[in-house]
PDB file of N, CA and C in Angstrom:
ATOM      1  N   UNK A   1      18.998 -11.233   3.499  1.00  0.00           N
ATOM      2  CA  UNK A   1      17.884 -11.785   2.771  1.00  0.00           C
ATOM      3  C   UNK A   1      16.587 -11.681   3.562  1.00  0.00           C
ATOM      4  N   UNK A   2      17.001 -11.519   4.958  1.00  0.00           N
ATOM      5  CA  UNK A   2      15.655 -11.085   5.834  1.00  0.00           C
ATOM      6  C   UNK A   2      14.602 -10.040   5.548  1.00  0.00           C
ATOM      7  N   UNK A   3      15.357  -9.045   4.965  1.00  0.00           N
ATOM      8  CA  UNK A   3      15.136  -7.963   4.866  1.00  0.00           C
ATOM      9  C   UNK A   3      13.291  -7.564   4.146  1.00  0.00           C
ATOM     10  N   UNK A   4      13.908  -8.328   2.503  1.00  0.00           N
ATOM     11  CA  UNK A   4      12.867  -8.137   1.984  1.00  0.00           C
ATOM     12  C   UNK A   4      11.882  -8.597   2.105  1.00  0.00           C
ATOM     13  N   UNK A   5      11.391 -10.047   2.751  1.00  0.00           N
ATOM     14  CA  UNK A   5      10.177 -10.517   3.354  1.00  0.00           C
ATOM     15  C   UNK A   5       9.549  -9.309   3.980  1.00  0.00           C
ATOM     16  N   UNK A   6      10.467  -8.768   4.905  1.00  0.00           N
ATOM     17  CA  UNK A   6       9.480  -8.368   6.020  1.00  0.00           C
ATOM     18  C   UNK A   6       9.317  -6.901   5.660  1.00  0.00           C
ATOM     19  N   UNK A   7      10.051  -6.432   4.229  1.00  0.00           N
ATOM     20  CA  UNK A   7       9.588  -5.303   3.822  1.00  0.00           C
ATOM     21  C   UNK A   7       8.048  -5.576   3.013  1.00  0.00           C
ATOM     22  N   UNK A   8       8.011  -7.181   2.223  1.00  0.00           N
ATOM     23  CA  UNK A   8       6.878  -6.953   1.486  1.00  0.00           C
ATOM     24  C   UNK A   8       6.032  -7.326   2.215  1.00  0.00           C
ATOM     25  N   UNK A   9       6.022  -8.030   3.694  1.00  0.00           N
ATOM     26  CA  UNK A   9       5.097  -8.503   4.875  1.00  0.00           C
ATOM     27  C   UNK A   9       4.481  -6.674   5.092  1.00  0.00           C
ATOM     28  N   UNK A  10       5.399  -5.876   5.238  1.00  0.00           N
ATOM     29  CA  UNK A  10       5.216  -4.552   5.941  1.00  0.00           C
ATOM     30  C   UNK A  10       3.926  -3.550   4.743  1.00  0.00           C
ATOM     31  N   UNK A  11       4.863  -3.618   3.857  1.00  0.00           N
ATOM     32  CA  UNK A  11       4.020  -3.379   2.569  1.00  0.00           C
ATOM     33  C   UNK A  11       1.981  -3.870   2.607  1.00  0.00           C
ATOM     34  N   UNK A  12       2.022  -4.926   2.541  1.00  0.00           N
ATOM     35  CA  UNK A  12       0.823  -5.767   2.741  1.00  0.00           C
ATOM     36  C   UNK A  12       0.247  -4.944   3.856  1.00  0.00           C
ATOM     37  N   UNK A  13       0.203  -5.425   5.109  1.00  0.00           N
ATOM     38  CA  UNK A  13       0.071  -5.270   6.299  1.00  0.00           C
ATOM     39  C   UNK A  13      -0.619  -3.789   6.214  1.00  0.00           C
ATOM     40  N   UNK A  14       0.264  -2.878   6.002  1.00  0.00           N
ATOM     41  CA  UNK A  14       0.134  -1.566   5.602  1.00  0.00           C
ATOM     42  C   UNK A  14      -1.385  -1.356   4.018  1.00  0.00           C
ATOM     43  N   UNK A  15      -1.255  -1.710   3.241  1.00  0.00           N
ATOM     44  CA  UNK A  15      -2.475  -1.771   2.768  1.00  0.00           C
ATOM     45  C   UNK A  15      -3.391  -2.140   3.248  1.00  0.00           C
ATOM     46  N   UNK A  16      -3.304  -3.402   3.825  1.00  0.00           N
ATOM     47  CA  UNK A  16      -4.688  -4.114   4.154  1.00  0.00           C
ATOM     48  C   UNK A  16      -5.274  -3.042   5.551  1.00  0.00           C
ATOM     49  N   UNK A  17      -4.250  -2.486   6.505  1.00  0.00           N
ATOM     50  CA  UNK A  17      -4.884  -1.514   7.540  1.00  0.00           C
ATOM     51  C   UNK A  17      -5.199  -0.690   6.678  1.00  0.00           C
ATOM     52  N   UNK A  18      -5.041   0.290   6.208  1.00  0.00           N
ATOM     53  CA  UNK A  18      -5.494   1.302   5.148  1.00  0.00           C
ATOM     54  C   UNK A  18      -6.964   1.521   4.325  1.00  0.00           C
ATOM     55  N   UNK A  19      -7.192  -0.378   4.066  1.00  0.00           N
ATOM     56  CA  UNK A  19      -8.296  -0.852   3.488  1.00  0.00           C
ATOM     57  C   UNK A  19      -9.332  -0.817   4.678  1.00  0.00           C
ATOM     58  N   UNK A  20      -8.685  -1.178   5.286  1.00  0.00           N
ATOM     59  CA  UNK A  20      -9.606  -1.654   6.921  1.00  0.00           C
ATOM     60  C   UNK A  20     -10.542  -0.378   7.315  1.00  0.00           C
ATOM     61  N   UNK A  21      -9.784   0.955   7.175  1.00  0.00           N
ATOM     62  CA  UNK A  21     -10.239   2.663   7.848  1.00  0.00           C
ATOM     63  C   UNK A  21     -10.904   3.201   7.511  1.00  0.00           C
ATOM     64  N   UNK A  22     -11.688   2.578   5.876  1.00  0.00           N
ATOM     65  CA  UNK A  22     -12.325   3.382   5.381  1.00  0.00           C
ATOM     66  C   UNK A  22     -12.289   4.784   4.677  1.00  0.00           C
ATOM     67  N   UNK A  23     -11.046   4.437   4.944  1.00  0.00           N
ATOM     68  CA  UNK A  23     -10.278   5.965   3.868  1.00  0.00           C
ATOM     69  C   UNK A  23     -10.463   5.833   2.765  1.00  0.00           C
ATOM     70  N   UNK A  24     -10.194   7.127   1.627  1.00  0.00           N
ATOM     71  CA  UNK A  24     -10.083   6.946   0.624  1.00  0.00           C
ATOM     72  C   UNK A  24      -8.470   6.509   0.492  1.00  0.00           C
ATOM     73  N   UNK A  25      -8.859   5.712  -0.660  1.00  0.00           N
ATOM     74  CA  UNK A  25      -6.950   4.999  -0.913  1.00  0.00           C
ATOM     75  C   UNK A  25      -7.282   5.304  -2.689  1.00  0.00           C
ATOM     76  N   UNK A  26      -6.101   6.061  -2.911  1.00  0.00           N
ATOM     77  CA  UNK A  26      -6.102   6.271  -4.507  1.00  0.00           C
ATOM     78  C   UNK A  26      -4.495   5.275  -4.870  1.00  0.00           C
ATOM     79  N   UNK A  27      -4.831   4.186  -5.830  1.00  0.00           N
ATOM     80  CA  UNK A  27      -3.430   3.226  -6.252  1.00  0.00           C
ATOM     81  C   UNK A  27      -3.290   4.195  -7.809  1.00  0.00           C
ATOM     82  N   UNK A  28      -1.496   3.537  -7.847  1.00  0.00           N
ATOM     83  CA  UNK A  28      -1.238   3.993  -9.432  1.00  0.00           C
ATOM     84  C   UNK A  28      -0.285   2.854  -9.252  1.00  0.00           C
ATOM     85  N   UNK A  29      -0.212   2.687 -10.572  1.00  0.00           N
ATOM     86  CA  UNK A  29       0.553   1.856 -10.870  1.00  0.00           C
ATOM     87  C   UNK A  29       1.779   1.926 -11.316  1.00  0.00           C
ATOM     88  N   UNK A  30       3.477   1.805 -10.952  1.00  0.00           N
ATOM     89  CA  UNK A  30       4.176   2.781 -11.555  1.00  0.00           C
ATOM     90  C   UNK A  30       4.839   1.589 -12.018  1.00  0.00           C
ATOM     91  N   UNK A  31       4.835   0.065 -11.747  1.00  0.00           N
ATOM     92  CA  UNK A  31       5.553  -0.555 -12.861  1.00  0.00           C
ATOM     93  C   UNK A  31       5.205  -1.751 -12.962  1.00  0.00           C
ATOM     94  N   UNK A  32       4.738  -2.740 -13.571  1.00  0.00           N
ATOM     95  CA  UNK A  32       4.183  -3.694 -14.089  1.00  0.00           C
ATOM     96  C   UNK A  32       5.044  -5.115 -14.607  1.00  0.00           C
ATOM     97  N   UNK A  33       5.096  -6.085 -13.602  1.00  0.00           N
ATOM     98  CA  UNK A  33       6.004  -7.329 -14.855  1.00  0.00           C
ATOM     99  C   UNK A  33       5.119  -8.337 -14.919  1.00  0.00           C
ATOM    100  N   UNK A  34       5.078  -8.510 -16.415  1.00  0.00           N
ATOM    101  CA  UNK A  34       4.085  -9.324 -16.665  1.00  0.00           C
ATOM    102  C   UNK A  34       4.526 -10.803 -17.023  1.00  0.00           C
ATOM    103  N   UNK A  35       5.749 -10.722 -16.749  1.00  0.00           N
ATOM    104  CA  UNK A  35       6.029 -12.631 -16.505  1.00  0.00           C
ATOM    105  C   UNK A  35       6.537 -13.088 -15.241  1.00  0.00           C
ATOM    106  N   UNK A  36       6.644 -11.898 -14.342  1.00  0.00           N
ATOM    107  CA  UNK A  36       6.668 -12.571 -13.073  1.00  0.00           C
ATOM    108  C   UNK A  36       5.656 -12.662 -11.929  1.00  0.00           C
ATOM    109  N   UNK A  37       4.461 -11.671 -12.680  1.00  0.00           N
ATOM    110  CA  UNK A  37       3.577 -11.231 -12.261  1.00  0.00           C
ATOM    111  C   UNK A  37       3.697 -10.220 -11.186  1.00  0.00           C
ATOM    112  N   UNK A  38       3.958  -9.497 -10.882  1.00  0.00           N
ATOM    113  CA  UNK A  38       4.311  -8.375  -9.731  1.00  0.00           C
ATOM    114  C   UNK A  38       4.693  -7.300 -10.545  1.00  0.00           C
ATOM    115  N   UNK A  39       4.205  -6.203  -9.475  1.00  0.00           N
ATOM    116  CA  UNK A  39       4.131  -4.656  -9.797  1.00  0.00           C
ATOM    117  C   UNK A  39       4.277  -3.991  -8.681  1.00  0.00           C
ATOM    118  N   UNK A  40       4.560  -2.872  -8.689  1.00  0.00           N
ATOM    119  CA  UNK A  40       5.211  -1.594  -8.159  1.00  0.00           C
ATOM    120  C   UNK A  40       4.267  -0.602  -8.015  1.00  0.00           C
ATOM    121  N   UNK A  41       3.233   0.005  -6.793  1.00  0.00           N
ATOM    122  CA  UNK A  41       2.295   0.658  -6.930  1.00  0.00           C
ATOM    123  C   UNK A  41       2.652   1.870  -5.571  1.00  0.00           C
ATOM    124  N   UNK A  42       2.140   3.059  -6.481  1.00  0.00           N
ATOM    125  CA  UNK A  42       2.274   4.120  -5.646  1.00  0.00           C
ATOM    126  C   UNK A  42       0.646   3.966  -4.859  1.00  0.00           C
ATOM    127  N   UNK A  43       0.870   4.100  -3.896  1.00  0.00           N
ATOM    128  CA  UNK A  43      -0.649   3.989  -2.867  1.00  0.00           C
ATOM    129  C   UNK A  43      -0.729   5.653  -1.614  1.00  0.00           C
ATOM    130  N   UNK A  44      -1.512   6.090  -2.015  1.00  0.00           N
ATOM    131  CA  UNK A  44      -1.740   7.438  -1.146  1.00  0.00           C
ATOM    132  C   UNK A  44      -2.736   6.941  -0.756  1.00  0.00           C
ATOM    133  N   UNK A  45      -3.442   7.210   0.678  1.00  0.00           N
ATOM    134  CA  UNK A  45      -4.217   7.312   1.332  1.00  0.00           C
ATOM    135  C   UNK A  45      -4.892   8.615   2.289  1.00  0.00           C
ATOM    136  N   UNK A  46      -5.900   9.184   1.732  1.00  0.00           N
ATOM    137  CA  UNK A  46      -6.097  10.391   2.020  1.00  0.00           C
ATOM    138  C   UNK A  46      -7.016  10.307   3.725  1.00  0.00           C
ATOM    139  N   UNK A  47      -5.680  11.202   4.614  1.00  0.00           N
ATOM    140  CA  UNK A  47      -6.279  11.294   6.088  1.00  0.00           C
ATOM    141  C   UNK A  47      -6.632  12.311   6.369  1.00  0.00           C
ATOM    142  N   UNK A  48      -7.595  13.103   5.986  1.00  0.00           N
ATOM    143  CA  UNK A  48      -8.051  14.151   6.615  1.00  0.00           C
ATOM    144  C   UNK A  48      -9.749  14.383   6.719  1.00  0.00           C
ATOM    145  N   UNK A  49     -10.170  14.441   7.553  1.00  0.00           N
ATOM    146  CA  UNK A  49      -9.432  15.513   9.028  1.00  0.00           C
ATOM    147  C   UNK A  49      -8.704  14.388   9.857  1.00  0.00           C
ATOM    148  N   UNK A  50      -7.459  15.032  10.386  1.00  0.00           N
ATOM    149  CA  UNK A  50      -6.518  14.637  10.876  1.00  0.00           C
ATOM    150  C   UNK A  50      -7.338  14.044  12.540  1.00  0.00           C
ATOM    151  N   UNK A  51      -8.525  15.076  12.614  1.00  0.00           N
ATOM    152  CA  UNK A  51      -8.649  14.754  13.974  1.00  0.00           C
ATOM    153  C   UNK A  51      -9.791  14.856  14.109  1.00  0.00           C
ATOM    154  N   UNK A  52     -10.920  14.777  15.164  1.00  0.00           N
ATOM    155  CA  UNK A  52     -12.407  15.281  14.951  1.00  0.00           C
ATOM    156  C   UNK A  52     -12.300  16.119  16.099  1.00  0.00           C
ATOM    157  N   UNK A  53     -11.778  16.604  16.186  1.00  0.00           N
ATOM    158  CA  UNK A  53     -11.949  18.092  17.326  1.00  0.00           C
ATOM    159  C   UNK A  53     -11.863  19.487  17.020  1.00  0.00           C
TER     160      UNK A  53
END
C-alpha cells in the first residue's frame, strides 16, 4: 500500500520540477473521473537543446 503514495508523491514532484524549468510542458488528458475527481494525464515536456554547447 506504500507503493502508491509515493508513486503519486513522485508524479507531483515531477510536474511541479518540470513547471519550475521553464520548459515547454504540453498535458493531455487521457482519462477523466468525474465523481472522484481525478484524472490520468499524459504530460511531455519538451527538452531541447539538450545542452548549450
Amino acid at each position: 500500500m506504500l507503493g502508491k503514495p509515493r508513486l503519486c508523491l513522485g508524479a507531483l514532484f515531477l510536474t511541479l520540477l518540470a513547471a519550475c524549468t521553464g520548459k515547454p510542458v504540453e498535458r493531455k488528458v487521457v482519462y477523466e473521473n468525474s465523481v472522484y475527481h481525478w484524472r490520468i494525464e499524459h504530460v511531455i515536456v519538451r527538452n531541447f537543446p539538450a545542452s548549450s554547447h
